[in-house]
Protein backbone atom coordinates (compact mmCIF):
# COMPACT_ATOMS: atom_id res chain seq x y z
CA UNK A 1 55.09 83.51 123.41
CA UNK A 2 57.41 86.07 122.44
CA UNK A 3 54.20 88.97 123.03
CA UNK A 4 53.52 87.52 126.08
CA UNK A 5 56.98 87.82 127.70
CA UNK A 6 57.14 91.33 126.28
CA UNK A 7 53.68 92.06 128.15
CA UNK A 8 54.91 90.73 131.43
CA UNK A 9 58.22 92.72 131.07
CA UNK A 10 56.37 96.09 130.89
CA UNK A 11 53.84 95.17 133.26
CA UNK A 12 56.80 94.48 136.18
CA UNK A 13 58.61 98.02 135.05
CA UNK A 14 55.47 99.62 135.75
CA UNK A 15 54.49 97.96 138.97
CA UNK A 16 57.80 98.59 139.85
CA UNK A 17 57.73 102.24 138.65
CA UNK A 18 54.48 102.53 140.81
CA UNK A 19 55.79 100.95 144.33
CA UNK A 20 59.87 103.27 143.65
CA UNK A 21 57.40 106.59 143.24
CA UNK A 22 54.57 105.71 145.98
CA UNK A 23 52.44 107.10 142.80
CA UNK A 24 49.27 107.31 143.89
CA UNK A 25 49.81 108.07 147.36
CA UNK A 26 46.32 107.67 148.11
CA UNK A 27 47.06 103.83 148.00
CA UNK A 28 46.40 101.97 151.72
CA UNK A 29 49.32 99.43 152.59
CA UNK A 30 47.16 96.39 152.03
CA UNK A 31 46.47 97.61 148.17
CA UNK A 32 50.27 98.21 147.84
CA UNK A 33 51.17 94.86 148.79
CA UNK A 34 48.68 93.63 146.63
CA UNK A 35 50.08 95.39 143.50
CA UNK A 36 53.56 94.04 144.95
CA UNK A 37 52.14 90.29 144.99
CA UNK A 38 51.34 90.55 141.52
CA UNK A 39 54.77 92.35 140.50
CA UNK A 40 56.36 89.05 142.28
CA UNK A 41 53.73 86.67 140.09
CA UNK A 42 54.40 88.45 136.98
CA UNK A 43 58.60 88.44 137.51
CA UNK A 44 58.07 84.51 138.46
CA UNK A 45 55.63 83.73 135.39
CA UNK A 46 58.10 85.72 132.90
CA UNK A 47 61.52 84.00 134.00
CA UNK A 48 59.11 80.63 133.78
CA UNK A 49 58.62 81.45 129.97
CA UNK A 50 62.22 82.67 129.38
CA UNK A 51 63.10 79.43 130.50
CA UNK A 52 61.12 77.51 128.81
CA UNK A 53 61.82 79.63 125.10
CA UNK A 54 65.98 79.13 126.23
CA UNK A 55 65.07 74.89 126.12
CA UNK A 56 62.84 74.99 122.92
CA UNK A 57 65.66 77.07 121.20
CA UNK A 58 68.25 74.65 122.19
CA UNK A 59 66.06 71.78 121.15
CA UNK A 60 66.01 73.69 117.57
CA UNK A 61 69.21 74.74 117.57
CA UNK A 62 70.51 70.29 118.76
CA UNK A 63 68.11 69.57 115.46
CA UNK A 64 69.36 71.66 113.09
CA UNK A 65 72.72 70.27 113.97
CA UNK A 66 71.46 66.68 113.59
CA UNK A 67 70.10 67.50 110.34
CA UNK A 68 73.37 68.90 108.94
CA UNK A 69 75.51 66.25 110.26
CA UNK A 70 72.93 63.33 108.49
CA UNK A 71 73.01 65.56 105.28
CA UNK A 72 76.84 65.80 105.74
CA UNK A 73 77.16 61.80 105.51
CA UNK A 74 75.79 61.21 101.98
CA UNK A 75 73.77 58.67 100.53
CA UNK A 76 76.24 56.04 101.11
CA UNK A 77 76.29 56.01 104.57
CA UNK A 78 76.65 52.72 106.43
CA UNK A 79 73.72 53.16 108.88
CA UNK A 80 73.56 49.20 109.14
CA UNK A 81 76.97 48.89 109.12
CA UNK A 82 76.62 46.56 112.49
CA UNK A 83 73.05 45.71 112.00
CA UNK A 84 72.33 41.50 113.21
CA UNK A 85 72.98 39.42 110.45
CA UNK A 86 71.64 36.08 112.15
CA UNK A 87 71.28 34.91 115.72
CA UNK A 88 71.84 32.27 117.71
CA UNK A 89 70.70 29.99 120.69
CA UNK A 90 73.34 30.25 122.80
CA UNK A 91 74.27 25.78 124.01
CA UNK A 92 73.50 26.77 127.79
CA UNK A 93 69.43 27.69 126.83
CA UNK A 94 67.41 24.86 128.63
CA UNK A 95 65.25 23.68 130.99
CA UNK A 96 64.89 26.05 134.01
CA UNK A 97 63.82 25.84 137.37
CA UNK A 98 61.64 29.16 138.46
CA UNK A 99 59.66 27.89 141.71
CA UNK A 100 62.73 26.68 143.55
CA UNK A 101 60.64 22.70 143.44
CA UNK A 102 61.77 19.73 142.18
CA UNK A 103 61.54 20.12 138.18
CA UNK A 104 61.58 22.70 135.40
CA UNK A 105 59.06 25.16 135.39
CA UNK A 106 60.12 26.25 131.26
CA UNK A 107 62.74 26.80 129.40
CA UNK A 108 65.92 29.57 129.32
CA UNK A 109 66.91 30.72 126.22
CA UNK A 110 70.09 32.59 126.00
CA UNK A 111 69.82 34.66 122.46
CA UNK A 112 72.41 35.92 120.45
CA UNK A 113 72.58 38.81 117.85
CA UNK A 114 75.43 38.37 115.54
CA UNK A 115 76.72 40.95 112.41
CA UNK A 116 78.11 39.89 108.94
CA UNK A 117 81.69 39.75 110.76
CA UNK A 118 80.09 37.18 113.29
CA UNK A 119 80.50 39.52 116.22
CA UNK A 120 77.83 39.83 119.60
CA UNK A 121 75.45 42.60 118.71
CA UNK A 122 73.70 44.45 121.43
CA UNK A 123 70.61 46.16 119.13
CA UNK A 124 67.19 46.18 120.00
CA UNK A 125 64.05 44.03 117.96
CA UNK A 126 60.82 42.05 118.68
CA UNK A 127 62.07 38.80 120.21
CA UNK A 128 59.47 35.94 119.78
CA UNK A 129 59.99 32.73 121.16
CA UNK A 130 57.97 29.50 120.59
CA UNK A 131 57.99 26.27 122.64
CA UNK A 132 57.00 22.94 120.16
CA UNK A 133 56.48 19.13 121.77
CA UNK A 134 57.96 17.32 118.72
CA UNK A 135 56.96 14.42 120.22
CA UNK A 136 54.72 13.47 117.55
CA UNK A 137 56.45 14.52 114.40
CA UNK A 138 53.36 14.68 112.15
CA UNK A 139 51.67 17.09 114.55
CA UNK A 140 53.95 18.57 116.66
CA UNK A 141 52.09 20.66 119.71
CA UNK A 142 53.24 23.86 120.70
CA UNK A 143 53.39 24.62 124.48
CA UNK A 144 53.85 28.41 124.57
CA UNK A 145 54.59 31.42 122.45
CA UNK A 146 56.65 34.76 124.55
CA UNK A 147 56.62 37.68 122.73
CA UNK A 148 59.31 40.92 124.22
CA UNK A 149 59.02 43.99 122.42
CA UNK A 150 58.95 46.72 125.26
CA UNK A 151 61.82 48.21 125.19
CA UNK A 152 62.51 49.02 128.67
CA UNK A 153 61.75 45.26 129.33
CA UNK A 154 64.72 44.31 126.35
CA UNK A 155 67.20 46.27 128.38
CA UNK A 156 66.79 44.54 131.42
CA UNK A 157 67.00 41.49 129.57
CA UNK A 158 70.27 41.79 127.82
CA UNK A 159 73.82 40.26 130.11
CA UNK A 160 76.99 42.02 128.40
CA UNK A 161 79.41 40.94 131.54
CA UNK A 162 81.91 39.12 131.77
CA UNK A 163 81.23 37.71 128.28
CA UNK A 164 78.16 36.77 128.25
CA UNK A 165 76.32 39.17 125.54
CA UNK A 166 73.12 37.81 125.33
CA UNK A 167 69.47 38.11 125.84
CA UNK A 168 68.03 35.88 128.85
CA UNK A 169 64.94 35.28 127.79
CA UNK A 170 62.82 32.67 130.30
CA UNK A 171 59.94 30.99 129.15
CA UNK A 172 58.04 29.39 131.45
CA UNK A 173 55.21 26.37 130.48
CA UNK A 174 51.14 27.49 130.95
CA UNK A 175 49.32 25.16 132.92
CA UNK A 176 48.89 21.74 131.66
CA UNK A 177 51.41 22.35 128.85
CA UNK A 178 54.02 20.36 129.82
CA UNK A 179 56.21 17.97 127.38
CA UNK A 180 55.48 14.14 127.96
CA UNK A 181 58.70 11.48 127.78
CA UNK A 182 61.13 12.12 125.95
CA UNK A 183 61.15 15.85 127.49
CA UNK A 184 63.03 17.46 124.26
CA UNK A 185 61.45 20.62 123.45
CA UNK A 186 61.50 22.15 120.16
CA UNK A 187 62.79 26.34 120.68
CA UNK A 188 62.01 28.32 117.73
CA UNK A 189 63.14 31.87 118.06
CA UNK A 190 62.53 35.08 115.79
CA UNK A 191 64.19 38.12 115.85
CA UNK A 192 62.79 41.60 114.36
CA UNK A 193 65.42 44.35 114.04
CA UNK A 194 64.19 48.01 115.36
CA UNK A 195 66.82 49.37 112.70
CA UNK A 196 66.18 47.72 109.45
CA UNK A 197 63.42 45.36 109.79
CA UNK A 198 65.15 42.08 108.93
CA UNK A 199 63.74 38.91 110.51
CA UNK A 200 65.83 36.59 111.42
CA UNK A 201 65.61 33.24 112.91
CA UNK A 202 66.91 30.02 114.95
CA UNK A 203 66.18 26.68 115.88
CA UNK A 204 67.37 24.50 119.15
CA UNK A 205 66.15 21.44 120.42
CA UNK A 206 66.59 21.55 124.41
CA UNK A 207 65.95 19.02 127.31
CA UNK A 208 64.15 19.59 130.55
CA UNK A 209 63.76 17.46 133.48
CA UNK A 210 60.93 16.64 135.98
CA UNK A 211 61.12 14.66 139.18
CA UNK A 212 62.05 10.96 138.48
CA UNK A 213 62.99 11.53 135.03
C-alpha cells in the first residue's frame, strides 16, 4: 500500500508540474482538462488510502496497547471475578397473555444471573428454556423448548430499571401443546456463560390460566 501511495504522490506532482508549465503547449483544452480530471482522481484515490493506512495503524497501535495491558495483569488475574454463579426464576415468571384473548398464550420467565456474592449479573450466555406437563409424573410431556443465543436478541431482552435486572424471556405454547387440569407447568431453565462456559441451571413450577379455569 505504502508503493502505491508513493506512485500516486509523484504522479499528482507531475500532472501538476505539467498543467503550472503549460508543458507541451501543443496540448488542446479538452486534453488538458483531461490530464486535470485524472490529477483530481489520483489526489482523491491517494487521500482515500492515507486514510485508510491512518485507521489500520490506529487499529495496531489500540492492539498493541491491549496486549500490554493483558500481559501487565499476570496470571492471577480475576477475569471471572463477577462471572454468574447460579440463576434464578425470578417468583413473578408465569402464565402470560400474548393475544390480548381470554387465557394464557405461554409462559414469562423472568431470569436471573447471580455471582458468588449473590448479586444481579448482567453477562451474556445461551439461555434455554423448557416447558414440562408434569401432569403425569412417570412421563412427564414437554410442551416447548426456546432457545436465545443471538446476541443482539439477549440485549433487548435484559430489564435493568428500576430494579428489575432480569431477562424477560416469553415462551409461548405451539399449537395443541397446551397443559390439561391442573395447569402447573414444569420451567426448566439453562444458562451457558459466553465468558467461562459454566452451565448453570433452575427449576420453577408455574400456573397458567384458561377461560373458566
Amino acid at each position: 500500500m505504502a508503493r502505491r501511495l508513493a506512485r500516486f504522490h509523484w504522479i499528482c506532482i507531475w500532472l501538476t508540474g505539467l498543467v503550472l508549465t503549460g508543458v507541451p503547449a501543443c496540448k488542446s483544452p479538452g486534453e488538458w482538462a483531461r490530464l486535470i480530471q485524472q490529477r483530481d482522481a489520483l489526489r482523491g484515490d491517494k487521500e482515500r488510502l492515507e486514510r485508510v493506512v491512518a485507521q489500520r495503524d490506529g487499529a495496531v497501535t489500540r492492539l498493541h496497547e491491549q496486549i500490554e495491558n493483558l500481559q501487565s495483569f499476570g496470571p492471577d488475574q480475576p477475569a471471572d471475578l463477577f462471572a454468574p454463579a447460579k440463576i434464578e426464576i425470578a417468583s413473578l415468571s408465569g402464565g402470560a397473555d400474548y393475544d390480548g384473548q381470554p387465557g394464557d398464550d405461554g409462559v414469562t420467565v423472568y431470569l436471573r444471573p447471580r455471582d458468588a456474592d449473590g448479586d444481579v449479573v448482567k453477562v451474556p450466555g445461551r439461555i434455554t428454556i423448557q416447558l414440562l406437563d408434569n401432569v403425569n409424573l412417570a412421563s412427564p410431556r414437554l410442551l416447548g423448548v426456546y432457545v436465545f443465543d443471538d446476541p443482539e436478541m439477549l440485549r433487548g431482552l435484559w430489564h435493568g430499571r428500576f430494579g428489575t435486572n432480569h431477562y424477560t424471556l416469553k415462551c409461548r405454547f405451539p399449537p395443541g401443546t397446551k397443559p390439561p387440569p391442573p395447569r402447573r407447568v414444569t420451567v426448566s431453565a439453562e444458562f451457558v456463560d459466553y465468558l467461562t462456559g459454566t452451565t448453570l441451571t433452575a427449576v420453577k413450577e408455574v400456573v397458567v390460566s384458561y377461560p373458566g379455569r
